[in-house]
C-alpha atoms as a PDB file:
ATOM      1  CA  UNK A   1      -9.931 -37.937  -3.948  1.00  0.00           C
ATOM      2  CA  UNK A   2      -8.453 -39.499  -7.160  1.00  0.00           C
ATOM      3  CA  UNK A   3      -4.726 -40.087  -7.187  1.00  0.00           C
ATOM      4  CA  UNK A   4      -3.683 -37.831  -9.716  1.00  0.00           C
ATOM      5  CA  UNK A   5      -5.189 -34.894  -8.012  1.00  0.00           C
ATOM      6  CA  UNK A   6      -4.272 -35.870  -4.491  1.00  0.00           C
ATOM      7  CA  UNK A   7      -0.452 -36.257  -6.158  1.00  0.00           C
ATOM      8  CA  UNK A   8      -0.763 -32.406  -7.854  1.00  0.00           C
ATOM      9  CA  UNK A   9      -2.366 -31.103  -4.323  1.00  0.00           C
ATOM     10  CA  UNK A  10       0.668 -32.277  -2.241  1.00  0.00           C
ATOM     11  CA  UNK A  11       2.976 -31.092  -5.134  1.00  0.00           C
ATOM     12  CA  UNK A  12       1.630 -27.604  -4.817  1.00  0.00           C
ATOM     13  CA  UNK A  13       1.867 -27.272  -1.267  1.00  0.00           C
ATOM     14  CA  UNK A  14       5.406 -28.349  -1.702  1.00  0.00           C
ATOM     15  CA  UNK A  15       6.054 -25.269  -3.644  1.00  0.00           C
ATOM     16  CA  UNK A  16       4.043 -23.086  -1.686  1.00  0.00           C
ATOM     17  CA  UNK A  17       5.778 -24.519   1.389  1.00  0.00           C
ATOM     18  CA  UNK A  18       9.460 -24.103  -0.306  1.00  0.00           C
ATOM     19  CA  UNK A  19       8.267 -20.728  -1.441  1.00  0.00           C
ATOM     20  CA  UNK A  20       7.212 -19.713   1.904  1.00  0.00           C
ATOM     21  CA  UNK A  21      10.945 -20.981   3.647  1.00  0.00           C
ATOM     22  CA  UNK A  22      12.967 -19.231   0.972  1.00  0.00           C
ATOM     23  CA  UNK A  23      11.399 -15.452   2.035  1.00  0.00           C
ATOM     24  CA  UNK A  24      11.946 -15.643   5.488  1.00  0.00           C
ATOM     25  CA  UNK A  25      15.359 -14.568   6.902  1.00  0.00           C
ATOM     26  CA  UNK A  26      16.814 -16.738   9.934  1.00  0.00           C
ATOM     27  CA  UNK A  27      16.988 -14.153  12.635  1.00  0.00           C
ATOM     28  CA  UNK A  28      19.496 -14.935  14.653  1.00  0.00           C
ATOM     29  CA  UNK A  29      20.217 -11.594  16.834  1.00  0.00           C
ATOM     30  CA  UNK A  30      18.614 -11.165  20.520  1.00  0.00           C
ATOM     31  CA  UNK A  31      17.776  -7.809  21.592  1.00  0.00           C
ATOM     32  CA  UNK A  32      17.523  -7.277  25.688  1.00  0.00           C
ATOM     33  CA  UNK A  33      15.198  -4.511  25.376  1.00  0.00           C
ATOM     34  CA  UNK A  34      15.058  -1.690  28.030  1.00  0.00           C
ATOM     35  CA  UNK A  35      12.293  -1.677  30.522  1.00  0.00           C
ATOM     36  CA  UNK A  36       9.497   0.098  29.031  1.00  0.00           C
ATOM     37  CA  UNK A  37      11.206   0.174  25.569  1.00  0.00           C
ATOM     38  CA  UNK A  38       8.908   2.212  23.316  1.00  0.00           C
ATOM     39  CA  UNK A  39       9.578   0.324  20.179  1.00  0.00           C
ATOM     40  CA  UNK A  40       9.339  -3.994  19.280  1.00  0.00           C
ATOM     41  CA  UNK A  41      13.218  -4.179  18.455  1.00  0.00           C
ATOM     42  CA  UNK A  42      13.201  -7.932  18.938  1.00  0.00           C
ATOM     43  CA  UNK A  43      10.274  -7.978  16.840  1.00  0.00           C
ATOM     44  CA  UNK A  44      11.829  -5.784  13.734  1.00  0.00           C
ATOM     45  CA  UNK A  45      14.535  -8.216  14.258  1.00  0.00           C
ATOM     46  CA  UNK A  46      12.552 -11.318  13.795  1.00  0.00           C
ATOM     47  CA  UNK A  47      10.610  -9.896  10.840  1.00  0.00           C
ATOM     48  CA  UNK A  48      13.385  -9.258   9.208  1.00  0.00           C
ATOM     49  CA  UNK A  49      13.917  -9.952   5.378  1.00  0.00           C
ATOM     50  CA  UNK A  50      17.777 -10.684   5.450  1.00  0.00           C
ATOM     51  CA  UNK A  51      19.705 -12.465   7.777  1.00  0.00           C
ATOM     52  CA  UNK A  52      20.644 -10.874  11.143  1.00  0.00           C
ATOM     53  CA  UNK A  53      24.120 -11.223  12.679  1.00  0.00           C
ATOM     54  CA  UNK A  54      24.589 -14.001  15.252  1.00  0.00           C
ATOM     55  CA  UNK A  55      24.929 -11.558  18.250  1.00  0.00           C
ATOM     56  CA  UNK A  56      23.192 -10.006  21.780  1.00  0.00           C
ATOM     57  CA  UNK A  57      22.921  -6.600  21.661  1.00  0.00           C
ATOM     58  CA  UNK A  58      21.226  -4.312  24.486  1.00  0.00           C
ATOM     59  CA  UNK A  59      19.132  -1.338  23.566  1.00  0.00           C
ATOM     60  CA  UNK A  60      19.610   1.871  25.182  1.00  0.00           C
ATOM     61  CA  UNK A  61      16.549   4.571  24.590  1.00  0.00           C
ATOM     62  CA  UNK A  62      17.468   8.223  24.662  1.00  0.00           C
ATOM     63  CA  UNK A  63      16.681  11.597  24.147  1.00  0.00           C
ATOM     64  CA  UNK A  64      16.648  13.101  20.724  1.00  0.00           C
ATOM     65  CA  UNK A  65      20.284  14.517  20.544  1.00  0.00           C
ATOM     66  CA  UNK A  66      21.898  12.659  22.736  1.00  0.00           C
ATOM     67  CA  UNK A  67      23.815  10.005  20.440  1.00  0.00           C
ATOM     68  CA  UNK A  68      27.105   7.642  21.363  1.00  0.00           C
ATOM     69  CA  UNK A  69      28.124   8.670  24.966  1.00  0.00           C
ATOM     70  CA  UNK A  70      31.549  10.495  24.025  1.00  0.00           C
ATOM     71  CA  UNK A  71      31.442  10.598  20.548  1.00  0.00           C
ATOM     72  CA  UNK A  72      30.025  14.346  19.906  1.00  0.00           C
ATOM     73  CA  UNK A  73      30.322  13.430  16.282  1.00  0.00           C
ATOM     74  CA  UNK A  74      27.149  11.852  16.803  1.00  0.00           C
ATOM     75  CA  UNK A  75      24.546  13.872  18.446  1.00  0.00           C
ATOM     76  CA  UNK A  76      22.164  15.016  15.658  1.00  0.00           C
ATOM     77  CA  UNK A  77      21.874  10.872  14.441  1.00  0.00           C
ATOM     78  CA  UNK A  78      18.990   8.711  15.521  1.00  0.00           C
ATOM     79  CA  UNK A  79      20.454   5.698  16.791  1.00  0.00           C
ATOM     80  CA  UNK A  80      24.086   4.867  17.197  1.00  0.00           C
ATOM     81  CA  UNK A  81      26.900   1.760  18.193  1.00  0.00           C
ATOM     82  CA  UNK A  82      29.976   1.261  19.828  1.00  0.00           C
ATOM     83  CA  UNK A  83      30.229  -2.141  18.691  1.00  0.00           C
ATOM     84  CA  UNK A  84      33.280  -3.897  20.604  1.00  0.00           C
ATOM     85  CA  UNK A  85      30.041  -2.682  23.643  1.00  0.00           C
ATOM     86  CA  UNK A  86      27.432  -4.535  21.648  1.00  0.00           C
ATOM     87  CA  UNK A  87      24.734  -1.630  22.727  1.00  0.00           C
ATOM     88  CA  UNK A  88      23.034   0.424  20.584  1.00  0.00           C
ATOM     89  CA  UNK A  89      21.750   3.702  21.986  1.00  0.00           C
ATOM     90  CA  UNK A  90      18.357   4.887  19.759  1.00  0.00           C
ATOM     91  CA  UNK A  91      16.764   8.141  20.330  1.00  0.00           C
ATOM     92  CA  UNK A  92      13.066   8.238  21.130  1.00  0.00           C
ATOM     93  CA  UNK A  93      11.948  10.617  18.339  1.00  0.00           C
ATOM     94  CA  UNK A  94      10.117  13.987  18.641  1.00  0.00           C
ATOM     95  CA  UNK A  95       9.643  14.347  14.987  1.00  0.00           C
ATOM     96  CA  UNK A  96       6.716  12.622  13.613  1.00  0.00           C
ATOM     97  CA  UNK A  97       9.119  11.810  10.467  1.00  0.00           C
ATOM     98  CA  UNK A  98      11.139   9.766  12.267  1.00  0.00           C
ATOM     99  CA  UNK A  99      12.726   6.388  11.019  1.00  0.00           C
ATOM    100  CA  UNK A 100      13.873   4.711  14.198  1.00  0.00           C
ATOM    101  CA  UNK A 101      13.019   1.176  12.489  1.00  0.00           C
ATOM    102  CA  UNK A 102      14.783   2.325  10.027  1.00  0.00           C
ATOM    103  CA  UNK A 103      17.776   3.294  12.442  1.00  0.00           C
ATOM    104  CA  UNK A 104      17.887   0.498  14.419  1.00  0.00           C
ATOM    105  CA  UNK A 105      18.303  -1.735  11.782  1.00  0.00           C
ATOM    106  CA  UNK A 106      21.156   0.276  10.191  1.00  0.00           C
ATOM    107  CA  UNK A 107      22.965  -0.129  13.183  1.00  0.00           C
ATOM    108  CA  UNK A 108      22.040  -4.277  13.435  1.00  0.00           C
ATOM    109  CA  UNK A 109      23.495  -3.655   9.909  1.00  0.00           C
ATOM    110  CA  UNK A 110      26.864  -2.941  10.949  1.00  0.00           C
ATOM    111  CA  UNK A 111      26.749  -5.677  13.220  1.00  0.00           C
ATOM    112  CA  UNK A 112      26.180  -7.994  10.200  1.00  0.00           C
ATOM    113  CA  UNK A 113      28.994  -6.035   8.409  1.00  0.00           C
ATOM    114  CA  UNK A 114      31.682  -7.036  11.521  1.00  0.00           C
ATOM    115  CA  UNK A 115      30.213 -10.505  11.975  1.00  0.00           C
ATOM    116  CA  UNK A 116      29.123 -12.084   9.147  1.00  0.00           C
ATOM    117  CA  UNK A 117      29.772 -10.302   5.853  1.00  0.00           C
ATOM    118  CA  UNK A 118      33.138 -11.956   3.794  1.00  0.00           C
ATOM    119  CA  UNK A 119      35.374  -9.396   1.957  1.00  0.00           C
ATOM    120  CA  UNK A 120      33.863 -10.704  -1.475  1.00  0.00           C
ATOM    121  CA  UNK A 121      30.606  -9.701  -0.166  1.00  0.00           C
ATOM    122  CA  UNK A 122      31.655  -5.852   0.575  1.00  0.00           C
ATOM    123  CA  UNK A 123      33.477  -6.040  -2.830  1.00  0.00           C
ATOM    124  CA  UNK A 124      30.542  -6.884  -4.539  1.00  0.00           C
ATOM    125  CA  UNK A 125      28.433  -4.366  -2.686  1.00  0.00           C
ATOM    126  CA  UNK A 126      30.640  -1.514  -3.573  1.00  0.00           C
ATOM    127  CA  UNK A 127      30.403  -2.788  -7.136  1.00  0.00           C
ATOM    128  CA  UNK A 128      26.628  -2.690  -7.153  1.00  0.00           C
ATOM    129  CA  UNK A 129      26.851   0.778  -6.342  1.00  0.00           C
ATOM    130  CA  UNK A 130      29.493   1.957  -8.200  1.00  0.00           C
ATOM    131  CA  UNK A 131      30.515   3.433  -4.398  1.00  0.00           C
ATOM    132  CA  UNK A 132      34.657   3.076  -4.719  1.00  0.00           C
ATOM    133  CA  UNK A 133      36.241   5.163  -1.821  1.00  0.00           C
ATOM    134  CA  UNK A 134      37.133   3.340   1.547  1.00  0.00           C
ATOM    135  CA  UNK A 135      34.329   0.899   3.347  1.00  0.00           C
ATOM    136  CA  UNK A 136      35.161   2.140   6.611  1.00  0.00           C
ATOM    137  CA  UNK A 137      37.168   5.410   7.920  1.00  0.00           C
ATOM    138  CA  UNK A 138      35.763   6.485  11.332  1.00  0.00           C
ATOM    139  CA  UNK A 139      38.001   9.975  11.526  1.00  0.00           C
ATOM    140  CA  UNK A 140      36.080  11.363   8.478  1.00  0.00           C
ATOM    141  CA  UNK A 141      32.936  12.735   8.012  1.00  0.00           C
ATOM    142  CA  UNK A 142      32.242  11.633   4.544  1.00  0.00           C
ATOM    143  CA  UNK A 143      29.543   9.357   4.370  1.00  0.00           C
ATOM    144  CA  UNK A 144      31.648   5.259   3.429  1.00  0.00           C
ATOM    145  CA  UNK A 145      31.006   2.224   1.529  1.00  0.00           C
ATOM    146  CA  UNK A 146      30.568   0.871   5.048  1.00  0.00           C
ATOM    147  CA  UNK A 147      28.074   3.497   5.835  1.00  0.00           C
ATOM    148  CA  UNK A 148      26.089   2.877   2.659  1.00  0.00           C
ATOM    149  CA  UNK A 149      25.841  -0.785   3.615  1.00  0.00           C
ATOM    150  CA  UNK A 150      24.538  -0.434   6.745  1.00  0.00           C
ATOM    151  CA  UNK A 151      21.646   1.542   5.042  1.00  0.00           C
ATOM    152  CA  UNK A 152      20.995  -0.382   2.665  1.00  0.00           C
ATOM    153  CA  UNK A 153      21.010  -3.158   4.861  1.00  0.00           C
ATOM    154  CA  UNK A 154      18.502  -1.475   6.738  1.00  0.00           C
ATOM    155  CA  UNK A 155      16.032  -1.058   3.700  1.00  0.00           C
ATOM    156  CA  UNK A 156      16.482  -4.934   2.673  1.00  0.00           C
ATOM    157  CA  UNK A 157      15.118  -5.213   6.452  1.00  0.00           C
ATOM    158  CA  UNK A 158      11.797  -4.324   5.569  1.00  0.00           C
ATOM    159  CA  UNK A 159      11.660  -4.824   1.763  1.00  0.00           C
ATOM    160  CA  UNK A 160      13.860  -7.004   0.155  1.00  0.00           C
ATOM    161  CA  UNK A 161      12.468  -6.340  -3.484  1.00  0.00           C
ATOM    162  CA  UNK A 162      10.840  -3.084  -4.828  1.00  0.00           C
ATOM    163  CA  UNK A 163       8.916  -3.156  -8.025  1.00  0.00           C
ATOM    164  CA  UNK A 164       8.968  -1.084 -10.951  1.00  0.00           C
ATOM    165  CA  UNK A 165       6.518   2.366 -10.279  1.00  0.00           C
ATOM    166  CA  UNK A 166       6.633   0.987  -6.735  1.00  0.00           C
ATOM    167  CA  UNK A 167       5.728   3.501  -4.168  1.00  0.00           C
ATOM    168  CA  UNK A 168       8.938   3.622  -1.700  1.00  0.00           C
ATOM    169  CA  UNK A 169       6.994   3.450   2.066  1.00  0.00           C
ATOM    170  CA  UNK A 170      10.378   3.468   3.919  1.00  0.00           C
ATOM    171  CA  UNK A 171      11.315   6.948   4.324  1.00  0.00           C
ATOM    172  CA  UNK A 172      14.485   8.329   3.881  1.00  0.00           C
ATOM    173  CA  UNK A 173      16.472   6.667   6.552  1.00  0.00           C
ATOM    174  CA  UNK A 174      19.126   7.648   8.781  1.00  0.00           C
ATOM    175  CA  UNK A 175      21.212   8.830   5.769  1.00  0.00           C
ATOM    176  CA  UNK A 176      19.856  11.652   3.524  1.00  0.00           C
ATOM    177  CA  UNK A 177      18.682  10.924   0.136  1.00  0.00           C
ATOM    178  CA  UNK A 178      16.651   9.198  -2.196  1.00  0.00           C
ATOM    179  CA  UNK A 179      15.449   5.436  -1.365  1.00  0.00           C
ATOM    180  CA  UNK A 180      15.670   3.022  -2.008  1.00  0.00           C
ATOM    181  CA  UNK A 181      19.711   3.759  -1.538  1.00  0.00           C
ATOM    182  CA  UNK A 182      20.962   6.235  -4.183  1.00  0.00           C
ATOM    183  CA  UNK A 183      17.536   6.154  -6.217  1.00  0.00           C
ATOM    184  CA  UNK A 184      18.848   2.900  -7.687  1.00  0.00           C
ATOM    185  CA  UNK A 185      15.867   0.331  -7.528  1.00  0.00           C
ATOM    186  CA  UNK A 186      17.308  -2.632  -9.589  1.00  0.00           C
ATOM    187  CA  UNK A 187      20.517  -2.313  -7.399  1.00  0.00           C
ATOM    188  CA  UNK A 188      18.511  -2.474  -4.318  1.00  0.00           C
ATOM    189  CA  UNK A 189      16.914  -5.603  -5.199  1.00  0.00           C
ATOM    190  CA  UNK A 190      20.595  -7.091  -6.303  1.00  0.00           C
ATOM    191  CA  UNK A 191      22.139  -5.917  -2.920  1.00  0.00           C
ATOM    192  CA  UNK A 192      19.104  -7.318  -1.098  1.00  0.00           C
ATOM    193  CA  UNK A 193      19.394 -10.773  -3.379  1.00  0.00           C
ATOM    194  CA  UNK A 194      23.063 -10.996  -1.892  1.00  0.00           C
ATOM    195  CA  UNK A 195      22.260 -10.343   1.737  1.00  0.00           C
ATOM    196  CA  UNK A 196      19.554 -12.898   1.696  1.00  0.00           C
ATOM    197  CA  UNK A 197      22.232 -16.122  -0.009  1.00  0.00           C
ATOM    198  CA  UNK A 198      24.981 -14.845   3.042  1.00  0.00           C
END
């Protein structure tokens, strides 16, 4: 093979190689799955497209209604968290329209929003959004800036970038409304952008 083309072979597998690197996230969180779990969550963690928080977290499976033992605030939700327990309860859904990908990832989202994420990061966040209002206030039902996070974390998860006329495959999520978050497909992709240079 002549020099020249032997030189521009290894340069392009440099790039694809670099290329390759740069869209993988570094998962970093281990999931002690229950006995019989009925879902891969170590695997949706390992596929992920943003980083994952440097934790252990156990999975408990439930029944559909069940939510956070004690919180009764949470009973109609599909997964849930008491992180200071680091579990995260998920209910095995009934409804074929369920998201508990989608779910489980929201909740590894507020994991990464406790462990990892800088108060310049959650600034900027709100300000991609155009959210205002407080990131976190756990006596109130509105839906926060915190809350918002989380799901938008969990739709970087799976797709980091959306393209225009894109066909959204993700459902809507554990919160209600368009996706990606808000309708807003350029701010996804800049939220997403940010998560993935933490």
């Amino acid at each position: 093979m002549p020099r020249l083309i032997m030189k521009r072979a290894m340069l392009l597998w440099g790039v694809v190689a670099i290329g390759l690197s740069a869209g993988t996230a570094q998962a970093q969180t281990t999931v002690v799955e229950p006995v019989g779990s009925h879902f891969p969550y170590q695997r949706w963690i390992d596929e992920s497209e943003v980083p994952t928080p440097d934790v252990t977290v156990s999975v408990i499976e439930t029944e559909p209604g069940n939510g956070c033992p004690g919180d009764e605030r949470t009973t109609n939700i599909e997964a849930c968290t008491i992180i200071p327990e680091r579990v995260i309860w998920v209910a095995v859904p009934d409804q074929p329209n369920a998201t508990p990908r989608a779910a489980f990832m929201h909740e590894i989202g507020h994991y990464f929003d406790a462990e990892d994420m800088p108060e310049w990061a959650r600034e900027h966040f709100d300000s991609i959004y155009d959210l205002g209002g407080p990131w976190l206030l756990p006596e109130s039902g509105q839906v926060t800036a915190g809350e918002w996070f989380a799901e938008a974390y969990a739709q970087c998860s799976v797709k980091a970038y959306v393209v225009s006329g894109e066909v959204w495959k993700l459902g809507v999520g554990p919160i209600e409304g368009s996706a990606p978050l808000l309708g807003m497909r350029v701010a996804h992709n800049k939220a997403c952008r940010m998560l993935r240079n933490l």
